[in-house]
Protein backbone atom coordinates (compact mmCIF):
# COMPACT_ATOMS: atom_id res chain seq x y z
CA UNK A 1 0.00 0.00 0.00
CA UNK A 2 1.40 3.37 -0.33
CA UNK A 3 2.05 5.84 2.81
CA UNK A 4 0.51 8.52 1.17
CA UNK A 5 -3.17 8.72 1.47
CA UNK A 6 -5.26 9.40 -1.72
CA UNK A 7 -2.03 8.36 -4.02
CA UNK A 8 -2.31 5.37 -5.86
CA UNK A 9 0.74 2.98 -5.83
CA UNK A 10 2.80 2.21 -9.32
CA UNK A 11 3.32 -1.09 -10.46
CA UNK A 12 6.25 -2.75 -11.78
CA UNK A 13 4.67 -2.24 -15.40
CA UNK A 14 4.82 1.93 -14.00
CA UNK A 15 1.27 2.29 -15.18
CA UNK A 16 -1.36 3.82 -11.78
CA UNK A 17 -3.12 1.07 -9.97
CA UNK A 18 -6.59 2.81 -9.19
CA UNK A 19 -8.62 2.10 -6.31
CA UNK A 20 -11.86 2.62 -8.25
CA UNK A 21 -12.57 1.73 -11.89
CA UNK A 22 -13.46 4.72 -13.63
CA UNK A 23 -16.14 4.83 -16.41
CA UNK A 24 -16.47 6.70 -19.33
CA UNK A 25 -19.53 9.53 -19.56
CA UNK A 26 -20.07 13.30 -20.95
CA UNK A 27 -21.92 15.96 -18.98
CA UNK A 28 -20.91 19.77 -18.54
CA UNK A 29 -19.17 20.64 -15.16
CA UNK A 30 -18.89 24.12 -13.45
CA UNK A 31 -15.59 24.10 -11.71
CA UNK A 32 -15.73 27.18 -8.71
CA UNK A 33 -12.31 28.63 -7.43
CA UNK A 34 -12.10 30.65 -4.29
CA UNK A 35 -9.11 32.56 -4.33
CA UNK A 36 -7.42 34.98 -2.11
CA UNK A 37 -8.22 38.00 -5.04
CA UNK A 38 -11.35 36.17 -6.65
CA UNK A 39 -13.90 33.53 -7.08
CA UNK A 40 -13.85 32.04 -10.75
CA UNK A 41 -16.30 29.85 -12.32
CA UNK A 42 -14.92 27.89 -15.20
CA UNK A 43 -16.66 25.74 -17.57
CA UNK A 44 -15.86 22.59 -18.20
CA UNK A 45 -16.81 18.64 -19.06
CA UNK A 46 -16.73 15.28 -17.63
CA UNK A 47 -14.83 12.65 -19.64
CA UNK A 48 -14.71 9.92 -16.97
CA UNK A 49 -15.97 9.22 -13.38
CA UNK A 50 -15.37 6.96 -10.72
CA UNK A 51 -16.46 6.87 -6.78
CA UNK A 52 -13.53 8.55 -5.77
CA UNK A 53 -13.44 11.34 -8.18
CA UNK A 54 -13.87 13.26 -11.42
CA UNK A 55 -11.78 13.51 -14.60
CA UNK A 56 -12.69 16.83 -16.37
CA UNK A 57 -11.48 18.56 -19.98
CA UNK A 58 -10.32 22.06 -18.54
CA UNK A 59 -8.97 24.65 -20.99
CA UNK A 60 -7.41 26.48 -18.20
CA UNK A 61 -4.05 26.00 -15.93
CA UNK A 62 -4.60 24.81 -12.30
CA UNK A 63 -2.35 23.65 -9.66
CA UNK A 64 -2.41 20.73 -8.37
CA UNK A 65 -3.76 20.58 -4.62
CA UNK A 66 -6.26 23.11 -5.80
CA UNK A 67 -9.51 22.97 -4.27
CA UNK A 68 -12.23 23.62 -5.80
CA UNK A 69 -16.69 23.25 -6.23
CA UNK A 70 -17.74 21.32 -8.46
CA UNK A 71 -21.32 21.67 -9.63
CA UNK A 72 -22.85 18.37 -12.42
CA UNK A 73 -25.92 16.92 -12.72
CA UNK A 74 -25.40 13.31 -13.76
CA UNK A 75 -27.61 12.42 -16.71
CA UNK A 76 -30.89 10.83 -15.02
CA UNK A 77 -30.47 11.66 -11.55
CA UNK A 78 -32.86 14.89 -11.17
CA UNK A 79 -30.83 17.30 -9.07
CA UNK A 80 -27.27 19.38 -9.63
CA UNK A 81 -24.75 18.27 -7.53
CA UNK A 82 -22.86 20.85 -5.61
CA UNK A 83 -19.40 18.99 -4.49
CA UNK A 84 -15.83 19.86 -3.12
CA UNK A 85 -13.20 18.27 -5.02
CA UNK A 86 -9.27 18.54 -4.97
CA UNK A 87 -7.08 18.54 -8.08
CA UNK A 88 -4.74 15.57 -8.04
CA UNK A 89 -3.74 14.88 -11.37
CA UNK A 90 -2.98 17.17 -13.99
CA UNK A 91 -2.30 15.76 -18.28
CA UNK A 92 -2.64 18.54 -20.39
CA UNK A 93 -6.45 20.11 -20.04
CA UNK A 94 -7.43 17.23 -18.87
CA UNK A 95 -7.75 17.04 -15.14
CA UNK A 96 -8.67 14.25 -12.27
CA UNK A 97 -10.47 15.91 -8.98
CA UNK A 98 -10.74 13.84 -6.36
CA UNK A 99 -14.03 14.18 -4.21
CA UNK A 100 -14.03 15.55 -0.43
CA UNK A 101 -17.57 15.78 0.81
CA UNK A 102 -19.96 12.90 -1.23
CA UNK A 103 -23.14 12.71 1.00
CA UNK A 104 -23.90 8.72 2.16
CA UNK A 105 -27.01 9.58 -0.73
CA UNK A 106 -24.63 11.13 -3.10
CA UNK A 107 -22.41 7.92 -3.24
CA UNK A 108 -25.18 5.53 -3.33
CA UNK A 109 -26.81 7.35 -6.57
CA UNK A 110 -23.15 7.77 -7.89
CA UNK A 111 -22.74 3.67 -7.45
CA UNK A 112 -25.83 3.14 -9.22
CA UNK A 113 -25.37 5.72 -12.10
CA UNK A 114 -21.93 4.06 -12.65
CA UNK A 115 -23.56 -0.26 -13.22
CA UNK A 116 -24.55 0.66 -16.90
CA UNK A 117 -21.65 2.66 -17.81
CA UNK A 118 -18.54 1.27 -19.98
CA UNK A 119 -15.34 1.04 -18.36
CA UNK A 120 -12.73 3.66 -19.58
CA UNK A 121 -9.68 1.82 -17.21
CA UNK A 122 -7.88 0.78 -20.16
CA UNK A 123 -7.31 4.84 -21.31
CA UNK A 124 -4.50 6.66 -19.42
């Protein structure tokens, strides 16, 4: 296991082992910033999810650590989601937030949204 919490541990083949199996899906994302000199809301959209987290198209630089609100509506489930996320993983504009505060409802309408989805694991 690794000794730092929310990393996931390399393999010998160096490609990430995940903890959750992400899934492919489109949907527009609002990502809020709260800075020190201003609070920007940039759009963006979803290109994968997973339980733990987000992986958003971003045509915008952000640091990693960043923490941010994320506001989605998942496609069939009726209300937006409002959600604190930090940025963990940066590859060009395309960026992987990892979720902070999923409600014990949030997660179990995430894990059902996610059964009929197709895996996107095998992208990297």
């Amino acid at each position: 296991m690794s000794s730092t919490p929310g990393r996931a541990m390399k393999p010998a083949t160096g490609r990430l082992r995940r903890r959750y199996a992400r899934y492919r899906c489109e949907f527009p994302v609002v990502v809020s910033l709260l800075s020190e000199k201003e609070h920007r809301e940039l759009n963006a959209h979803c290109r994968d999810v997973s339980q733990a987290g987000i992986g958003v198209l971003l045509a915008e630089e952000l640091p990693l650590g960043e923490v941010a609100a994320l506001t989605f509506s998942l496609p069939g489930v009726p209300q937006a989601w409002d959600v604190r996320a930090v940025l963990r993983h940066r590859r060009g504009y395309h960026y992987g937030f990892e979720f902070l505060s999923l409600s014990d409802r949030q997660v179990k309408l995430l894990n059902h949204y996610l059964q009929d989805l197709e895996r996107a694991d095998s992208e990297e």
